[in-house]
Protein backbone atom coordinates (compact mmCIF):
# COMPACT_ATOMS: atom_id res chain seq x y z
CA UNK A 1 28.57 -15.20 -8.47
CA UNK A 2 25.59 -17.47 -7.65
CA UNK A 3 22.11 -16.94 -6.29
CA UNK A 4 19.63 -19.05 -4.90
CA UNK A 5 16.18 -17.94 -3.99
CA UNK A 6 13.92 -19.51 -2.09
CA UNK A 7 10.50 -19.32 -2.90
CA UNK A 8 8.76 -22.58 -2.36
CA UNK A 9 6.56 -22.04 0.33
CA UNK A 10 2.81 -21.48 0.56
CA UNK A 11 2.30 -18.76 2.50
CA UNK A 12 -0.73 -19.29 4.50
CA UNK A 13 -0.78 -16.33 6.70
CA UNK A 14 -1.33 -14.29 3.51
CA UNK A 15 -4.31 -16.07 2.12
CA UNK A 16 -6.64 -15.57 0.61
CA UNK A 17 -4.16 -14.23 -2.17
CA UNK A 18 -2.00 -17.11 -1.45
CA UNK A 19 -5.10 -19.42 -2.40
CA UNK A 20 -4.80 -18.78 -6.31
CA UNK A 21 -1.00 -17.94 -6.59
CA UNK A 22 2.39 -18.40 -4.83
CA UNK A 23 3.62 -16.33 -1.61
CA UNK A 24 6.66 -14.86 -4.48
CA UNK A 25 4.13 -14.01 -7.02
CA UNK A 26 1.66 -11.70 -4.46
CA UNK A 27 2.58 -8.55 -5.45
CA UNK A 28 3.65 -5.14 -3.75
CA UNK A 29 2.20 -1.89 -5.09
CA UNK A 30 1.43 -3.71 -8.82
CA UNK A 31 5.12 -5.83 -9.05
CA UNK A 32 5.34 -9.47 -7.58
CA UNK A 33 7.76 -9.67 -4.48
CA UNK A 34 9.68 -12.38 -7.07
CA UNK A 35 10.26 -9.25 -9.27
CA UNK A 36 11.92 -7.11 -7.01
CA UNK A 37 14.64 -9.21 -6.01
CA UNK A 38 15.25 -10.19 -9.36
CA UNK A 39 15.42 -6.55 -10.68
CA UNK A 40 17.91 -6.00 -7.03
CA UNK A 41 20.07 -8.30 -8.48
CA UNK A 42 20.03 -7.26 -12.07
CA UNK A 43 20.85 -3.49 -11.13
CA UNK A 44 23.22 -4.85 -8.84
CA UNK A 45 25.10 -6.31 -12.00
CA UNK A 46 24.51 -9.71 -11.85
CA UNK A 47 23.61 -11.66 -14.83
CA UNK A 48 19.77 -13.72 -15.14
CA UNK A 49 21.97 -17.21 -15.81
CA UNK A 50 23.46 -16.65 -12.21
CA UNK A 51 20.02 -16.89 -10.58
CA UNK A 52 18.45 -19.80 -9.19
CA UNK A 53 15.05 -19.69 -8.15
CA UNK A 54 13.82 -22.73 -5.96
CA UNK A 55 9.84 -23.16 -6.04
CA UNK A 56 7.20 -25.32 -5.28
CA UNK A 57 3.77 -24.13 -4.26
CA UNK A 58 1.98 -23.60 -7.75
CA UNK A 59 4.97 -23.66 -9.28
CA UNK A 60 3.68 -23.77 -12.84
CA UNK A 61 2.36 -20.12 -12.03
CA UNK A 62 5.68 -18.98 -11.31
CA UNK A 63 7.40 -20.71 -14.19
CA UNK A 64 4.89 -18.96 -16.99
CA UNK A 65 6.15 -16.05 -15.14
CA UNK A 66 9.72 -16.42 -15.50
CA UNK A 67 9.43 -17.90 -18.97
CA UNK A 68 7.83 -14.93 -20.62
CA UNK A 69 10.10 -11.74 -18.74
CA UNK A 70 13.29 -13.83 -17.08
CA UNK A 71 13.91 -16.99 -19.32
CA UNK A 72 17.73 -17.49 -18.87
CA UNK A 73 16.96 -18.30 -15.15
CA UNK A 74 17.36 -21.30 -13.63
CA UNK A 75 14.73 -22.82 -11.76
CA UNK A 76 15.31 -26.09 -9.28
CA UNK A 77 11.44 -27.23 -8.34
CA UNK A 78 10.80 -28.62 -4.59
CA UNK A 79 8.46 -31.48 -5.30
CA UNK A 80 8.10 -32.30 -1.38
CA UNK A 81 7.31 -28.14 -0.66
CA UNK A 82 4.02 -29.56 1.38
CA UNK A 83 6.91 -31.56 4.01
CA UNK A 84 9.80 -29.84 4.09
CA UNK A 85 10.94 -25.89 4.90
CA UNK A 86 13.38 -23.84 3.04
CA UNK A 87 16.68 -25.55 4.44
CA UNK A 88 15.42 -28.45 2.28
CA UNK A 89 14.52 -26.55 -0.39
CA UNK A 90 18.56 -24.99 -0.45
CA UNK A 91 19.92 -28.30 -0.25
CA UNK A 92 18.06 -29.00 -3.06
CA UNK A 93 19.76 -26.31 -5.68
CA UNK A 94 23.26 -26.84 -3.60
CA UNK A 95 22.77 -30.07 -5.14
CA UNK A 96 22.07 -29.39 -8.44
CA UNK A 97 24.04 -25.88 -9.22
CA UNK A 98 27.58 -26.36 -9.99
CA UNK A 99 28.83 -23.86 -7.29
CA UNK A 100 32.28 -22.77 -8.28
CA UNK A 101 32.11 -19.09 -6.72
CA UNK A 102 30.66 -16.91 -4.38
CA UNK A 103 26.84 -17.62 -3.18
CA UNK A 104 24.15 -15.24 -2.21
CA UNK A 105 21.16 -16.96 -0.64
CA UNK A 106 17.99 -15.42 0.42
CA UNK A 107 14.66 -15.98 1.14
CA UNK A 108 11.70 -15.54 -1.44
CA UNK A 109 9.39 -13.26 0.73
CA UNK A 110 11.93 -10.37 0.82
CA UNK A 111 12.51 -7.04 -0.65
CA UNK A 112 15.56 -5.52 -0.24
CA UNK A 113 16.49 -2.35 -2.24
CA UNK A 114 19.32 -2.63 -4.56
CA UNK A 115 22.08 -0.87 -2.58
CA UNK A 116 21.61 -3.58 0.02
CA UNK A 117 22.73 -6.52 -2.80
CA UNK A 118 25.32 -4.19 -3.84
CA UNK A 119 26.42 -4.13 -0.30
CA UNK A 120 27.06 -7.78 0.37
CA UNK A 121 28.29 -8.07 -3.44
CA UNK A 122 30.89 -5.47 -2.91
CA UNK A 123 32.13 -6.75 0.85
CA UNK A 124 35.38 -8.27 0.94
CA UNK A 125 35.03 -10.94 3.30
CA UNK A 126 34.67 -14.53 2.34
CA UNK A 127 31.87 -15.18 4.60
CA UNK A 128 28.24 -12.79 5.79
CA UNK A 129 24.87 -12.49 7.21
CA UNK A 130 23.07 -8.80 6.51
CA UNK A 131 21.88 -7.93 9.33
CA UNK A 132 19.52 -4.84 10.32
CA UNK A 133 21.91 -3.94 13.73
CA UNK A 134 20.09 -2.56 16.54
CA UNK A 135 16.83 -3.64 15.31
CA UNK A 136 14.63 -6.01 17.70
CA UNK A 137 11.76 -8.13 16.55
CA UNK A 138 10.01 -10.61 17.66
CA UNK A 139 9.09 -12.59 14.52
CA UNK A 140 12.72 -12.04 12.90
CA UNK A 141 15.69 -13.72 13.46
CA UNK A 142 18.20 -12.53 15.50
CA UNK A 143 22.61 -12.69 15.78
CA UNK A 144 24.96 -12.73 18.50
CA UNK A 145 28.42 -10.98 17.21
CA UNK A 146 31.36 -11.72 19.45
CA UNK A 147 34.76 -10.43 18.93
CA UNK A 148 33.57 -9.14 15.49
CA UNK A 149 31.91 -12.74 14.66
CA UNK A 150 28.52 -14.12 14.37
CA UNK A 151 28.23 -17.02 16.88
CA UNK A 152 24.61 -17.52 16.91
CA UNK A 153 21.18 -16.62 14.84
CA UNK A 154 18.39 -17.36 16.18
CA UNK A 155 14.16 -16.29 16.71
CA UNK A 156 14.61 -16.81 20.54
CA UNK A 157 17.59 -14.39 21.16
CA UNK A 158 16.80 -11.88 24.00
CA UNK A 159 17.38 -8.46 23.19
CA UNK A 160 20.11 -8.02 25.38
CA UNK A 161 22.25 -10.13 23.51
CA UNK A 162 21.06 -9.47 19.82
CA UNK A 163 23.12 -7.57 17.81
CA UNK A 164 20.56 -7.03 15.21
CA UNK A 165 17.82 -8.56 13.01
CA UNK A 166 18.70 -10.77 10.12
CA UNK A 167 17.38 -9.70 6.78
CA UNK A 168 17.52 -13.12 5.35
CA UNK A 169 20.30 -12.12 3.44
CA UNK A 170 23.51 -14.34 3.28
CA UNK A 171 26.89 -14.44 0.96
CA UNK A 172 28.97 -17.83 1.34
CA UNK A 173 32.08 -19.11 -0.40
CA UNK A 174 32.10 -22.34 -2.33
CA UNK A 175 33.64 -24.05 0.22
CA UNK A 176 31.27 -22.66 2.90
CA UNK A 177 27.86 -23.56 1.50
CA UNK A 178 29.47 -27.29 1.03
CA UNK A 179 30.13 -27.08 4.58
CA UNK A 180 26.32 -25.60 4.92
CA UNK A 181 25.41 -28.91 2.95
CA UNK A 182 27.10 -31.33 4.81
CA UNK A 183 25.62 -29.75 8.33
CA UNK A 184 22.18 -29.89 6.69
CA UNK A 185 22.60 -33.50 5.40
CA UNK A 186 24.10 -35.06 8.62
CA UNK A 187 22.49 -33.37 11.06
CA UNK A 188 18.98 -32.42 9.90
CA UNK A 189 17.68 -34.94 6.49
CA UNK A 190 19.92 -38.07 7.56
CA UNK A 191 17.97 -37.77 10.91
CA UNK A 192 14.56 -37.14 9.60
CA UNK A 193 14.40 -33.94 9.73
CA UNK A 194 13.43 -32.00 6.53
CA UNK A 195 11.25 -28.81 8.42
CA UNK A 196 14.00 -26.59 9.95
CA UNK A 197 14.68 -23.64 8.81
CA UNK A 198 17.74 -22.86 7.33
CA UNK A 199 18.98 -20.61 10.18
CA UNK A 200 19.08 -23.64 12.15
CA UNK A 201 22.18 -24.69 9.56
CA UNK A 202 23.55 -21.70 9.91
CA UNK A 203 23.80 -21.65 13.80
CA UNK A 204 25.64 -24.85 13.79
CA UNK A 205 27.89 -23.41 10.82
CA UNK A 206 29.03 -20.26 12.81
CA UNK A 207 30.49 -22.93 15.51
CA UNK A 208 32.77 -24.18 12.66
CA UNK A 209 33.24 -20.94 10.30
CA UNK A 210 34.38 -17.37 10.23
CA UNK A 211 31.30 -15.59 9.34
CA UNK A 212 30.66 -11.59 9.63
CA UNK A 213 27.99 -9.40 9.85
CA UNK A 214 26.94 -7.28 7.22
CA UNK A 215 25.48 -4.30 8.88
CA UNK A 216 23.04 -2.31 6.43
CA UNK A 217 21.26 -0.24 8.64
CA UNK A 218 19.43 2.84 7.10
CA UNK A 219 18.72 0.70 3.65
CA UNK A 220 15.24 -0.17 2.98
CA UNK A 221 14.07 -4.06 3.23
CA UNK A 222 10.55 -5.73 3.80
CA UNK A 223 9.79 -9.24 4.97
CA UNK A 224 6.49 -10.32 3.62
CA UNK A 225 4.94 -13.01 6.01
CA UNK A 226 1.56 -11.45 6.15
CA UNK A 227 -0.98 -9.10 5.69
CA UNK A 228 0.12 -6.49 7.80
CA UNK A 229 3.79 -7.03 6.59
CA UNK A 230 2.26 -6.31 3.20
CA UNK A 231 0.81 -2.91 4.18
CA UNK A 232 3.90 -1.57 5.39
CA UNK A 233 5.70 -3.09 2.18
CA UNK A 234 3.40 -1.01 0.26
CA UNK A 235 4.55 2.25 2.00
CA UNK A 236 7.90 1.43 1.46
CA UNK A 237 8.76 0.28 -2.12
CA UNK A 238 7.88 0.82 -5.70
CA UNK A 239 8.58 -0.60 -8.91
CA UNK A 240 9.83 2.32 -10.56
CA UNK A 241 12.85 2.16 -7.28
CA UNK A 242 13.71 -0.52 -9.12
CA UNK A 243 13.22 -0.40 -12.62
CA UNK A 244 14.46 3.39 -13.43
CA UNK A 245 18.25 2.64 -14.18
CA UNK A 246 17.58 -0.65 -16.30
């Protein structure tokens, strides 16, 4: 199994503790957001040399950090985080990890309690987006599921046709996130484009593969994008949820 987080960006709407540190290093309830998913994983059985971190914004703080509690993992460093979104930032690490199993991706201003990881980990399917079905918001991104299949993610769904909200959460095959590389390299950087998110990938990938939803509905998540966001983080997770059973 692979990982890739990515935590590159700068996180403006949660200054001014984004001023002096990096939106994966502001911390929930004493524990950087960074943390949790790393401990996720690590309950969730997978090893520190199968995660892949992608930074940018003061990455140097983020590296000390790593270096002195999480050494063995890797870390790919977005040089152009200022220009670019997170699509460029997962072409990046496609580039440079040598993917020869299953990938998890997800998104570096997330929390997702460890039953959700071992959820998509344990799912038999080559191919899945977590998704949060039934919930509607508007900030999140949203699926259409048709016939069993996601055919579309996207910010601007209406509600009548979302099936859920995306978590941020995805698990490809090999062969899929080369697929997700070659969409993002033809269709987005060769044509100048370097912002997009990487849903926008994803949307045109569902037109070409078989990919499922991974409903985890009832589990506890948190998307960090600002301050109110952080709040209701706060009365959601703690570090001992995550740190009891290591």
């Amino acid at each position: 199994m692979n990982v890739i987080i990515l935590a590159a960006g700068m996180g403006k709407r949660l200054r001014p503790l984004t001023q002096e540190i990096p939106k994966c290093m502001v911390k929930v309830n004493g524990m950087p957001i960074i943390e949790y998913e790393i401990l996720a994983y690590k309950q969730s059985g997978i090893e520190e040399e199968e995660i892949n971190i992608v930074i940018g914004y003061k990455h140097e703080i983020i590296q000390e950090f790593l270096k002195a509690k999480y050494p063995r993992i890797n870390v790919i460093t977005n040089t152009h985080y200022e220009s670019t979104n997170n699509m460029y930032s997962l072409y990046l690490a496609i580039e440079e990890i040598n993917l020869n199993n299953e990938v998890i991706v997800n998104n570096g201003d997330c929390i997702y309690e460890p039953g959700i990881v071992q959820k998509i980990i344990a799912s038999k399917r080559k191919n899945y987006i977590a998704v949060d079905k039934g919930n509607y918001t508007e900030e999140n991104m949203k699926i259409i599921v048709e016939n069993g299949l996601v055919r579309g993610i996207s910010k601007s769904i209406p509600k009548e046709k979302s099936y859920g909200t995306s978590i941020d959460l995805y698990k490809f095959t090999d062969n899929t996130i080369q697929k997700l590389r070659s969409i993002i390299l033809q269709k987005f950087i060769l044509s100048g484009d370097r912002t997009s998110w990487i849903e926008e990938a994803i949307n045109e990938l569902v037109k070409e593969e078989d990919v499922y939803p991974l409903n985890i509905k009832g589990f506890k998540w948190a998307e960090i994008d600002d301050h109110n966001d952080l709040k209701q983080a706060e009365s959601i997770f703690s570090p001992l949820m995550f740190k009891k059973s290591l």
